[in-house]
Structures are given as structure tokens and as C-alpha cells.
Protein backbone atom coordinates (compact mmCIF):
# COMPACT_ATOMS: atom_id res chain seq x y z
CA UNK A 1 44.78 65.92 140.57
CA UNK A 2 42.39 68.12 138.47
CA UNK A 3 39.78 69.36 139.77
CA UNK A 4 36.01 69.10 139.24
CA UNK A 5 34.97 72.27 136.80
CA UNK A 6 32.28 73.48 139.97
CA UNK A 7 35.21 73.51 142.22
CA UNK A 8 37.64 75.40 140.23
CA UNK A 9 37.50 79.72 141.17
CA UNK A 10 38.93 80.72 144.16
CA UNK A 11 37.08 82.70 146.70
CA UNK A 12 39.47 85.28 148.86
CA UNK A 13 38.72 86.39 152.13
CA UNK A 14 37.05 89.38 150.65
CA UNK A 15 34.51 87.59 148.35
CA UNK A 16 33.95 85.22 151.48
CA UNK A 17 32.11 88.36 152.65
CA UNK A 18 30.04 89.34 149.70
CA UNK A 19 28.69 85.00 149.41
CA UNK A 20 27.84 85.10 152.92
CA UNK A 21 26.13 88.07 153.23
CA UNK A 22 23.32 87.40 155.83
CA UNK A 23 24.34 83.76 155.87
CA UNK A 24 26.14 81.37 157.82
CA UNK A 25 29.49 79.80 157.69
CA UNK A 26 30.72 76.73 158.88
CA UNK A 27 34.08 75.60 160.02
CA UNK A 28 36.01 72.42 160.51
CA UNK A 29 34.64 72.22 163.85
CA UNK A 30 31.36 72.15 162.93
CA UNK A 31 30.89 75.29 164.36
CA UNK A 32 28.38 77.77 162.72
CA UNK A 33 28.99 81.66 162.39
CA UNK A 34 27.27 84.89 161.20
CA UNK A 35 29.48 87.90 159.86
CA UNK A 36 29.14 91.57 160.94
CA UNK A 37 30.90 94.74 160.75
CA UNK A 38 32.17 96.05 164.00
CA UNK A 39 33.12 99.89 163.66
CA UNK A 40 36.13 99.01 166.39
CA UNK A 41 36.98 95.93 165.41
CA UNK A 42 36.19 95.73 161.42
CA UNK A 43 35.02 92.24 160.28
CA UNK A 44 34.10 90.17 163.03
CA UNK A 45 32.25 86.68 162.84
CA UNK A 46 29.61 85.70 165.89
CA UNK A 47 29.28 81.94 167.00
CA UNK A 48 25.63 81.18 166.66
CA UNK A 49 25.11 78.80 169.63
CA UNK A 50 27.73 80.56 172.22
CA UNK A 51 27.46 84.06 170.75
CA UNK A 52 31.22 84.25 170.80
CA UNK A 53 32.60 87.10 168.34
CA UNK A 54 35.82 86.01 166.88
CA UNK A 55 38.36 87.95 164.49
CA UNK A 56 37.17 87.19 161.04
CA UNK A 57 40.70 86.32 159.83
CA UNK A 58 41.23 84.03 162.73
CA UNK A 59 38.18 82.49 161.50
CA UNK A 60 38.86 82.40 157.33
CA UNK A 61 41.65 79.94 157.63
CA UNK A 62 38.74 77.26 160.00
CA UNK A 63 36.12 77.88 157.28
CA UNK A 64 35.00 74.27 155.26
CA UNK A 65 31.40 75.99 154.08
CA UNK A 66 30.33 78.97 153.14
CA UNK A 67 25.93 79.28 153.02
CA UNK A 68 24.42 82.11 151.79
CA UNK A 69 20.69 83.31 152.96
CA UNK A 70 19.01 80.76 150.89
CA UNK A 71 20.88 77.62 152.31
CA UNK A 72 22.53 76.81 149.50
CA UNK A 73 26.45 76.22 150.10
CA UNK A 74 28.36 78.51 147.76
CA UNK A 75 32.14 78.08 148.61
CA UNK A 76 33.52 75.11 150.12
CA UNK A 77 37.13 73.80 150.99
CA UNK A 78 37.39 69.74 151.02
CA UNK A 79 40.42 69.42 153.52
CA UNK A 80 41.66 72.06 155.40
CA UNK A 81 44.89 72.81 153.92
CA UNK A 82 43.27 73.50 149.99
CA UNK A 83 42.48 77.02 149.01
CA UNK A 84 38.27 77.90 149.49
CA UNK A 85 36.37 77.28 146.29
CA UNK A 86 33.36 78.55 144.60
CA UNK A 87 30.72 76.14 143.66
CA UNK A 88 28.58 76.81 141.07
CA UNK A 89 25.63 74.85 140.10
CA UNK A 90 24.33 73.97 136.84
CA UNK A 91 21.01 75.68 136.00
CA UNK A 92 18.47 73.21 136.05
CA UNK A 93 15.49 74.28 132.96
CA UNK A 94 12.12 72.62 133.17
């Protein structure tokens, strides 16, 4: 099955860092986390209702949405066993 053309780039665990930069992500769960950088522990990922901090690798393979700072969802993953994928949105002119 092809895929829709706004689903199609990949997003690695490294670009997942760069989209969500002072954003959220959300997993499976339905949980919602905030990435930081942890001098001891490198990139970590911080629950935002327990304040749990998690491993962010542990948490890269749970993620369904990734949100940047202005809400809009910018990588997404439709079951959990498919790869991450960009979305990009069509620019809308007035």
C-alpha cells in the first residue's frame, strides 16, 4: 500500500529531536513528554503529568506524534510497528 505523498520522509531518532524542539511528544499511551539534554544521561524525555524522566530511546520506539511549539503535529506513525513520518502541509495562499 502506497502511501499518502504528506506521509512519505522518514524522520530518525535524531530529526525527532530537531521537530520537537520545545514541544511535546505523544506516545501510544497517550502519554505526553518534553525532551531535554541531561549532561549524565544525554537525551532524556520528562512525562508531563508524573514528571517521570525516561531514556529517550526507550521512548522513540512508543512515539505516535511528534508536536512542535506551535501545536502543529509534524511527524506521526499510524500503527506502532511503521517507521515515524514527516507530515508536511500544503501552504495554504489567501
Amino acid at each position: 500500500m502506497r502511501l499518502p505523498r504528506r506521509f512519505r520522509d522518514r524522520v530518525s531518532m535524531y530529526d525527532v529531536v530537531v521537530l520537537a524542539k520545545e514541544g511535546y511528544i505523544r506516545t501510544f499511551d497517550k502519554e505526553m513528554y518534553r525532551l531535554f539534554f541531561s549532561k549524565k544521561r544525554g537525551m532524556c524525555a520528562i512525562n508531563a503529568k508524573t514528571q517521570e524522566v525516561k531514556d529517550f530511546t526507550i521512548i522513540y520506539k512508543d512515539i505516535k506524534t511528534v508536536i512542535d511549539k506551535t501545536g502543529l503535529e509534524v511527524a506521526k506513525r499510524l500503527r506502532k510497528n511503521d517507521e515515524l513520518r514527516k507530515i508536511e502541509y500544503l501552504k495554504q495562499t489567501i
